[in-house]
N, C-alpha and C. Protein backbone atom coordinates (compact mmCIF):
# COMPACT_ATOMS: atom_id res chain seq x y z
N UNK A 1 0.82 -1.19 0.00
CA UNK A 1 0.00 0.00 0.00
C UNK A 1 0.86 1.26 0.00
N UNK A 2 2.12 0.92 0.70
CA UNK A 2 3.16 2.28 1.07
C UNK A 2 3.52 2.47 -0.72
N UNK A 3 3.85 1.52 -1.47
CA UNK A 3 4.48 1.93 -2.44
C UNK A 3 3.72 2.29 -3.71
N UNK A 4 2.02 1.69 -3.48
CA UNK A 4 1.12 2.57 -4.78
C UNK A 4 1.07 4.06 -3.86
N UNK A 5 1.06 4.36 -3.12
CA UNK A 5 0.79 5.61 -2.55
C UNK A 5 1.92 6.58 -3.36
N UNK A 6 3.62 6.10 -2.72
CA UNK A 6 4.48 6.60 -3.07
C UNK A 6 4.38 6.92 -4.54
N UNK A 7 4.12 5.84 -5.36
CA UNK A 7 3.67 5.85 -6.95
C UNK A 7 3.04 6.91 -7.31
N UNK A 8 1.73 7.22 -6.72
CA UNK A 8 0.72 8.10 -6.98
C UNK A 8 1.21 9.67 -6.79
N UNK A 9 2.10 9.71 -5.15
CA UNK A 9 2.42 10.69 -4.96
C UNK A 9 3.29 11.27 -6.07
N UNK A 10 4.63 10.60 -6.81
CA UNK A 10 5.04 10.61 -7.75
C UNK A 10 4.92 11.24 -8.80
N UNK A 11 3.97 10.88 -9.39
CA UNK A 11 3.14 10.92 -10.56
C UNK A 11 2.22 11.71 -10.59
N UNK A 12 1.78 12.55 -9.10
CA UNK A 12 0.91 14.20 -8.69
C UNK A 12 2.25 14.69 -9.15
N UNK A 13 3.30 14.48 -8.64
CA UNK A 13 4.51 15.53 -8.20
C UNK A 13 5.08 16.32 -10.30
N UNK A 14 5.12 14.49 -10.85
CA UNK A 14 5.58 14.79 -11.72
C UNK A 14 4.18 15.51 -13.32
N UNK A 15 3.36 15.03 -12.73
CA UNK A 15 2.36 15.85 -13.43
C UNK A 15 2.02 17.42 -13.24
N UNK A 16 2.38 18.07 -12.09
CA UNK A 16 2.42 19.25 -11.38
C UNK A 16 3.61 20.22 -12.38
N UNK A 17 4.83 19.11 -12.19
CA UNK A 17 5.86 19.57 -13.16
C UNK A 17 5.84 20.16 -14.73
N UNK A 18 4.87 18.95 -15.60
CA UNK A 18 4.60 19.04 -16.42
C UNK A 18 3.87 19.98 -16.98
N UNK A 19 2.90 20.48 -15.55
CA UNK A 19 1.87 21.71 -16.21
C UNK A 19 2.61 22.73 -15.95
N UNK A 20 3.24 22.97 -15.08
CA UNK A 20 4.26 24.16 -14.58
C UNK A 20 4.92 24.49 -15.95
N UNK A 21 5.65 23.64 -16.59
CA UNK A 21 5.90 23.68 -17.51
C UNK A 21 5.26 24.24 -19.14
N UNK A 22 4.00 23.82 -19.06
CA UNK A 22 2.67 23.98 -19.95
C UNK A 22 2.49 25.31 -19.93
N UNK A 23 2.39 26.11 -18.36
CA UNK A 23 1.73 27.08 -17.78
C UNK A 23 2.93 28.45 -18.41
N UNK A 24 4.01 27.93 -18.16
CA UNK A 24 5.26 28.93 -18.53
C UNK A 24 5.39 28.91 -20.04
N UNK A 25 4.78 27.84 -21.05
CA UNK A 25 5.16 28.38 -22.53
C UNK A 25 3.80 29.30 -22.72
N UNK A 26 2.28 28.79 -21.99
CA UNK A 26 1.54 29.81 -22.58
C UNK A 26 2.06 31.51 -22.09
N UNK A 27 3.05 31.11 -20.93
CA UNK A 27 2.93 33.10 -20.69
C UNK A 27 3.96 33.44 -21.65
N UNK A 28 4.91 32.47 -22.44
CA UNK A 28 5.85 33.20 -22.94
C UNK A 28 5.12 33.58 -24.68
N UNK A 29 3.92 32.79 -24.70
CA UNK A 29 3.34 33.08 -26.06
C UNK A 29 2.02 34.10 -25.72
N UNK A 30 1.56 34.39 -24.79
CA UNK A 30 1.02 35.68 -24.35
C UNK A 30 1.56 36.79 -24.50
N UNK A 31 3.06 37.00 -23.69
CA UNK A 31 3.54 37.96 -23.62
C UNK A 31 4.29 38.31 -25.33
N UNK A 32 4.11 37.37 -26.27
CA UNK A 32 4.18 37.53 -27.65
C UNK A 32 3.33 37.95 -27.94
N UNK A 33 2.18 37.69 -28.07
CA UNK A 33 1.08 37.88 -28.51
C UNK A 33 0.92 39.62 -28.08
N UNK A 34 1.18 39.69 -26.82
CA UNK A 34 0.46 41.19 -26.09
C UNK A 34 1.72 42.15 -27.01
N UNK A 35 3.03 42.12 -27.24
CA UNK A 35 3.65 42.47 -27.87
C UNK A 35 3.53 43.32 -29.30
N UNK A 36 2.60 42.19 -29.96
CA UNK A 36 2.35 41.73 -31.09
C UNK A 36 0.97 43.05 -31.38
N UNK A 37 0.39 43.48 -30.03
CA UNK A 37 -0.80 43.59 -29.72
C UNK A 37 -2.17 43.16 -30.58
N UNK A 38 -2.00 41.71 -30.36
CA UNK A 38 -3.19 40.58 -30.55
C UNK A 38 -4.00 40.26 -29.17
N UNK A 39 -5.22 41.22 -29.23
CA UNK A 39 -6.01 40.82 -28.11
C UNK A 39 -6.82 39.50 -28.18
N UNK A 40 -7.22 38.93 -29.03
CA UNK A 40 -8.40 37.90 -29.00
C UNK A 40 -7.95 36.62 -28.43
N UNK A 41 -6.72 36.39 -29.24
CA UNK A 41 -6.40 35.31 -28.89
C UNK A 41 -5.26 35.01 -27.58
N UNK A 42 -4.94 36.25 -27.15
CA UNK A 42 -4.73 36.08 -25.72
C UNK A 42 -5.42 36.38 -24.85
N UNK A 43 -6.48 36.64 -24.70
CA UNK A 43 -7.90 36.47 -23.79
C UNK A 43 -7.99 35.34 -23.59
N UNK A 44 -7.99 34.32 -24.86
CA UNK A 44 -8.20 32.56 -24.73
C UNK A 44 -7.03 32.03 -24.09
N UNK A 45 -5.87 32.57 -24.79
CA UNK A 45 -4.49 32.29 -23.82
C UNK A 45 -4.50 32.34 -22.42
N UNK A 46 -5.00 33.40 -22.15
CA UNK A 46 -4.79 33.68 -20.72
C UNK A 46 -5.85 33.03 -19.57
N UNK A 47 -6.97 32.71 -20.18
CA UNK A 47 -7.48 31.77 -19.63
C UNK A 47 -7.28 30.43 -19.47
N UNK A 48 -6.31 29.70 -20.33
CA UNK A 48 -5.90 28.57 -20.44
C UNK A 48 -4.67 28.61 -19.58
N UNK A 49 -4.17 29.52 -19.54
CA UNK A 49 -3.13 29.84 -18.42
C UNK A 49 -3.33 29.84 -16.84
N UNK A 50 -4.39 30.78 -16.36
CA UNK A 50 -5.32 30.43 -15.23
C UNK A 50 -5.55 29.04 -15.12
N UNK A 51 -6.15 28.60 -16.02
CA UNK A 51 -6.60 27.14 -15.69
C UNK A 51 -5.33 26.25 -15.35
N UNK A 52 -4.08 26.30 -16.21
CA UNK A 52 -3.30 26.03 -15.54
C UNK A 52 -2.85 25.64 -14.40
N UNK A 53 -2.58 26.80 -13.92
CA UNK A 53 -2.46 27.24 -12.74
C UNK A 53 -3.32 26.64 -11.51
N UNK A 54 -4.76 26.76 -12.06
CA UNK A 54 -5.55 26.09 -10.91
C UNK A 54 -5.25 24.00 -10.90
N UNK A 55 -4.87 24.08 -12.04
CA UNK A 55 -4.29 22.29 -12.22
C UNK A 55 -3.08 21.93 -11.40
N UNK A 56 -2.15 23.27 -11.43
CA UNK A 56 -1.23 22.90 -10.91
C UNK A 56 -1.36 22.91 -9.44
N UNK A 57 -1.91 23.63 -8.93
CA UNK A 57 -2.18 23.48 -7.56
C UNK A 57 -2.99 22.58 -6.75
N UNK A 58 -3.68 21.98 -7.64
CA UNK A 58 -4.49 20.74 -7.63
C UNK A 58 -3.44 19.90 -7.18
N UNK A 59 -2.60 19.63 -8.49
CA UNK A 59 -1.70 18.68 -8.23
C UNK A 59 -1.18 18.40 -7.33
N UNK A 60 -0.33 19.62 -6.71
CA UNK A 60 0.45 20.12 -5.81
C UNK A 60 -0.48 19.21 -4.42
N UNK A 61 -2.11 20.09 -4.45
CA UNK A 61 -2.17 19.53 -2.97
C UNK A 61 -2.86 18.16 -2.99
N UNK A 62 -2.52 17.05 -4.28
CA UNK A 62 -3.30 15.51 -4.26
C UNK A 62 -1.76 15.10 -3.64
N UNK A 63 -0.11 15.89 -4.25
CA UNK A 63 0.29 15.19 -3.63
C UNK A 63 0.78 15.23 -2.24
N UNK A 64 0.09 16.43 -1.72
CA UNK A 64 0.18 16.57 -0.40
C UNK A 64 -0.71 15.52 0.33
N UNK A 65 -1.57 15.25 0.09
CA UNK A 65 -2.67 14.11 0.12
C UNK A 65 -1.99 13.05 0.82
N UNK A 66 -1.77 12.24 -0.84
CA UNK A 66 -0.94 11.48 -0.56
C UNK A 66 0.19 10.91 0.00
N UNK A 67 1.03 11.86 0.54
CA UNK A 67 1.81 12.21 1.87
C UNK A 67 0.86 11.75 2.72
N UNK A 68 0.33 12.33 3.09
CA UNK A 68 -0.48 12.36 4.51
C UNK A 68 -1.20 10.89 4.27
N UNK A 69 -1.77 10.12 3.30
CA UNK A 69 -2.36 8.77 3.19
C UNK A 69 -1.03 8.34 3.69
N UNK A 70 0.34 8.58 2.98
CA UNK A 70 1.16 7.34 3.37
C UNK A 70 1.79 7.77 5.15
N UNK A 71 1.81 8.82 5.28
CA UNK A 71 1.42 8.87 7.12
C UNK A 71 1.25 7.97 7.41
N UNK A 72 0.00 8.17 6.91
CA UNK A 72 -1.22 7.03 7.85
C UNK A 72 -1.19 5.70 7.82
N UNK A 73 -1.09 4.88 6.44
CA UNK A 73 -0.51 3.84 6.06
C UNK A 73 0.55 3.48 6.74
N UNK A 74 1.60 3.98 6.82
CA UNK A 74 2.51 3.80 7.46
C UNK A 74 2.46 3.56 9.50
N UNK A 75 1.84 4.04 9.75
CA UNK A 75 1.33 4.27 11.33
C UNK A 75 0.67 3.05 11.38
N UNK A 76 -0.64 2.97 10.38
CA UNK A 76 -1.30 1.74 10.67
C UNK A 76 -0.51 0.15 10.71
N UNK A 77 0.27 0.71 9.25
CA UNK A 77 0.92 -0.89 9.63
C UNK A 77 2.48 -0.56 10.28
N UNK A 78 2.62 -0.37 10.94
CA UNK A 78 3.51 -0.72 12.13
C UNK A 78 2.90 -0.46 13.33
N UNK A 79 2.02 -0.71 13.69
CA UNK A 79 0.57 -0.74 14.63
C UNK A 79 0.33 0.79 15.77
N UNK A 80 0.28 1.98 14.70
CA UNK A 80 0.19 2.89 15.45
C UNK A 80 1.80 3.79 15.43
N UNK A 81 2.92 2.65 15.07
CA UNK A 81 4.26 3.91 15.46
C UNK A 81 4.23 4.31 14.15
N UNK A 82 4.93 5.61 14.07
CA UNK A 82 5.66 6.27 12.53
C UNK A 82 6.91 5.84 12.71
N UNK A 83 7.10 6.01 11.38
CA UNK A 83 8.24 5.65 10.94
C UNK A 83 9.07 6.31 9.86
């Protein structure tokens, strides 16, 4: 159980990464765009950017989550101690 947790946590951590990543090319093609001064389609940009953002923090706190499941997991099976 400790190690699908760890897995999961993982795989929040490294998906978090990925949008972080996502989140930083739309601002660098916004801040083209605003340059450019093209409003329409950075209105849509910039909302996809927000959304981002709210994904990434998602992420961020499933794998805080999951921390705290493997806490617990962990406590339970060594009957109550952490470890």
């Amino acid at each position: 159980m400790v190690t699908s947790i760890d897995a999961d946590k993982q795989a929040a951590e490294e998906i978090a990464v990925l949008i972080a990543g996502s989140r930083r090319q739309a601002e660098e093609v916004l801040g083209r765009l605003q340059a450019l001064g093209v409003k329409v389609e950075g209105h849509a940009l910039n909302a996809a950017k927000q959304t981002l953002d709210e994904c990434e923090t998602q992420c961020i706190a499933m794998a805080q989550q999951f921390e705290e499941a493997r806490g617990a997991a962990v406590a339970v099976k060594g009957g109550g101690r952490s470890a």
